[in-house]
PDB file of N, CA and C in Angstrom:
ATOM      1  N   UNK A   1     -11.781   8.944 124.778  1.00  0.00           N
ATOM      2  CA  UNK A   1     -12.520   8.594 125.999  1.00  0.00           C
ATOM      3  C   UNK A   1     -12.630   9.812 126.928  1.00  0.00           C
ATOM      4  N   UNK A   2     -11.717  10.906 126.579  1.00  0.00           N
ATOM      5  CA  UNK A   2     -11.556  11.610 127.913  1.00  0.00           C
ATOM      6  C   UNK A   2     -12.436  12.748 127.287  1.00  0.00           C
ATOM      7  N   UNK A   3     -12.678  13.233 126.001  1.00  0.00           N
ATOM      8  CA  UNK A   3     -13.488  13.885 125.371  1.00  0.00           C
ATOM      9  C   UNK A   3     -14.802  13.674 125.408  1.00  0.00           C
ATOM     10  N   UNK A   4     -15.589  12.247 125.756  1.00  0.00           N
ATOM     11  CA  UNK A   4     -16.671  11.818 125.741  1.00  0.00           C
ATOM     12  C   UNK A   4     -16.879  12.117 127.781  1.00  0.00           C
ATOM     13  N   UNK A   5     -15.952  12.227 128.361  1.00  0.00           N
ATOM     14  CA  UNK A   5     -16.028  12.054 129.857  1.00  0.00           C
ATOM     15  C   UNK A   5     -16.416  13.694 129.756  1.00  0.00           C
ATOM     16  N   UNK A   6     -15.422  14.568 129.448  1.00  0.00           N
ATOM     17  CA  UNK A   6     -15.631  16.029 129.152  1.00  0.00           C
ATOM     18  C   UNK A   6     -17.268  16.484 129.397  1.00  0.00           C
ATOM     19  N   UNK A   7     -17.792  15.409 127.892  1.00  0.00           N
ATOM     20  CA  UNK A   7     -19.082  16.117 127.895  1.00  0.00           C
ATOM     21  C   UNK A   7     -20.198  15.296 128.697  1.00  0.00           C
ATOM     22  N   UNK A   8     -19.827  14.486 129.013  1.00  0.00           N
ATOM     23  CA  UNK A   8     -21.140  13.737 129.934  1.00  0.00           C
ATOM     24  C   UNK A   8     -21.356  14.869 130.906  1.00  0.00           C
ATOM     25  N   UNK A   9     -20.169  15.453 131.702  1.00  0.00           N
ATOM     26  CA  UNK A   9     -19.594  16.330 132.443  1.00  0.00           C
ATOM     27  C   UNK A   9     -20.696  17.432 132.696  1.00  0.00           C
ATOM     28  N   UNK A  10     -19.998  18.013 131.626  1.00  0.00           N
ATOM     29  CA  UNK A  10     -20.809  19.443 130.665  1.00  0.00           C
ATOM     30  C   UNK A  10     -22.655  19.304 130.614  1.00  0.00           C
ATOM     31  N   UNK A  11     -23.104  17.788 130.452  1.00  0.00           N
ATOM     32  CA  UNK A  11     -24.517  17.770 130.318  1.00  0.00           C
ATOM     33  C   UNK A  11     -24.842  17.576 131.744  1.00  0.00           C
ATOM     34  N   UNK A  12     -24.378  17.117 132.632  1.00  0.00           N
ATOM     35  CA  UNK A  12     -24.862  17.100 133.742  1.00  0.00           C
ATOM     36  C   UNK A  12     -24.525  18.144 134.539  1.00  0.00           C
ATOM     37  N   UNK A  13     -23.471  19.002 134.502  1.00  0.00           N
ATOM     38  CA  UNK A  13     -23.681  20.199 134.926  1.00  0.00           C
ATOM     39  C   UNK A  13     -24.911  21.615 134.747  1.00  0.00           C
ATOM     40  N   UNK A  14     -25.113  21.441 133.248  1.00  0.00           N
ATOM     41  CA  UNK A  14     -26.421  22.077 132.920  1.00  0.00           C
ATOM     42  C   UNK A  14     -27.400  21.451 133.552  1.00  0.00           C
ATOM     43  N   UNK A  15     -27.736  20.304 133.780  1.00  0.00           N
ATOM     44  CA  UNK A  15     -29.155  19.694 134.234  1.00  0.00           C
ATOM     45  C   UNK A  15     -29.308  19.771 135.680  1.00  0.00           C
ATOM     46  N   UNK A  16     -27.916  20.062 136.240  1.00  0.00           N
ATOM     47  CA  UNK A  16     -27.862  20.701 137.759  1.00  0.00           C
ATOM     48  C   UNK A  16     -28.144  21.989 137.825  1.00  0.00           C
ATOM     49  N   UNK A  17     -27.889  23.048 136.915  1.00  0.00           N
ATOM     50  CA  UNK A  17     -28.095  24.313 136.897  1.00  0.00           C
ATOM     51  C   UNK A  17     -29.558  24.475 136.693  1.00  0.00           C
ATOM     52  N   UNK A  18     -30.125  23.819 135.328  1.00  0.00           N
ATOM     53  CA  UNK A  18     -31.392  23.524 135.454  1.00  0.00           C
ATOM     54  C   UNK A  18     -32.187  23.774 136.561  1.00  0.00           C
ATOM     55  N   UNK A  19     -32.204  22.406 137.345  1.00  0.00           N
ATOM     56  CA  UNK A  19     -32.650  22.182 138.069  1.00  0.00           C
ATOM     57  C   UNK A  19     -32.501  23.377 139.770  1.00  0.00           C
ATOM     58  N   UNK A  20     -31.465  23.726 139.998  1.00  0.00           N
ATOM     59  CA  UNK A  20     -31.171  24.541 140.931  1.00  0.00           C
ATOM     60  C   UNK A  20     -32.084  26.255 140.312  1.00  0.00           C
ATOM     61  N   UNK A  21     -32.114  26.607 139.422  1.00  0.00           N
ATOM     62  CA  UNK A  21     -32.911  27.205 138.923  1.00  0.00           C
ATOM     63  C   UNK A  21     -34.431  27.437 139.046  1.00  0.00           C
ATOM     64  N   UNK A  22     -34.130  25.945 138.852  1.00  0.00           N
ATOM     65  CA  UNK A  22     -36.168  25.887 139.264  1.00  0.00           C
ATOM     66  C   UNK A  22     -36.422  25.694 140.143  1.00  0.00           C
ATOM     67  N   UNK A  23     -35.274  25.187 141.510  1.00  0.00           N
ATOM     68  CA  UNK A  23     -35.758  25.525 142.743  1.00  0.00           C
ATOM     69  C   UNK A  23     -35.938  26.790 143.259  1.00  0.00           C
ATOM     70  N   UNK A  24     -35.137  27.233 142.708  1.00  0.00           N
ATOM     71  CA  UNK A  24     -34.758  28.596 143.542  1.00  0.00           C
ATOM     72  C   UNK A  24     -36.188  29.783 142.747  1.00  0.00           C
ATOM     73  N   UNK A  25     -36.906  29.527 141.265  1.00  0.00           N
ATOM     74  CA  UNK A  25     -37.769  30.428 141.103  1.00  0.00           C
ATOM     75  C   UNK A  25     -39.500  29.761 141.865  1.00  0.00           C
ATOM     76  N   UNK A  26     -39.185  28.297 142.676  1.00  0.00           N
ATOM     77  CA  UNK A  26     -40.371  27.514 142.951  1.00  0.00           C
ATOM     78  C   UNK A  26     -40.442  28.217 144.397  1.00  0.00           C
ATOM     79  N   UNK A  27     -38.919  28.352 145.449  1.00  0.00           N
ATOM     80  CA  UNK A  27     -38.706  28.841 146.046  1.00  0.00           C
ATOM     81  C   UNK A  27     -39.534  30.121 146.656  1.00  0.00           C
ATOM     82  N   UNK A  28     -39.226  31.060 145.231  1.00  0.00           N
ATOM     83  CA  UNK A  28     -39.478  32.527 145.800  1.00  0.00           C
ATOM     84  C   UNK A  28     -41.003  32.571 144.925  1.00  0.00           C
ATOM     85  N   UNK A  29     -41.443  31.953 144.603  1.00  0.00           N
ATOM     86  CA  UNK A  29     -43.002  31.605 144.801  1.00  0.00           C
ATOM     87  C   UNK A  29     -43.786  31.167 146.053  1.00  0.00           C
ATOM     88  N   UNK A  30     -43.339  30.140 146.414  1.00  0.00           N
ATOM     89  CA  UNK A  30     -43.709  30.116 147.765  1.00  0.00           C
ATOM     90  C   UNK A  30     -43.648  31.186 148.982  1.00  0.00           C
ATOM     91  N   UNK A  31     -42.617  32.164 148.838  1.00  0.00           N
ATOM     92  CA  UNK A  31     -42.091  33.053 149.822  1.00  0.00           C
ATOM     93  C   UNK A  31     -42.828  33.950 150.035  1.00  0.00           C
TER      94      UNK A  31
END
């Protein structure tokens, strides 16, 4: 259970990075 918690973890950390990513290059488009 704590191995499956691990990676839910792990995928939603990437999809935050993701996402903070594409603000930040939508960002300095606008700028």
């Amino acid at each position: 259970m704590a191995e499956t918690r691990k990676y839910y973890r792990a995928l939603r950390n990437q999809r935050e990075e993701k996402g903070s990513k594409q603000l930040l290059t939508t960002e300095s488009k606008t700028a």
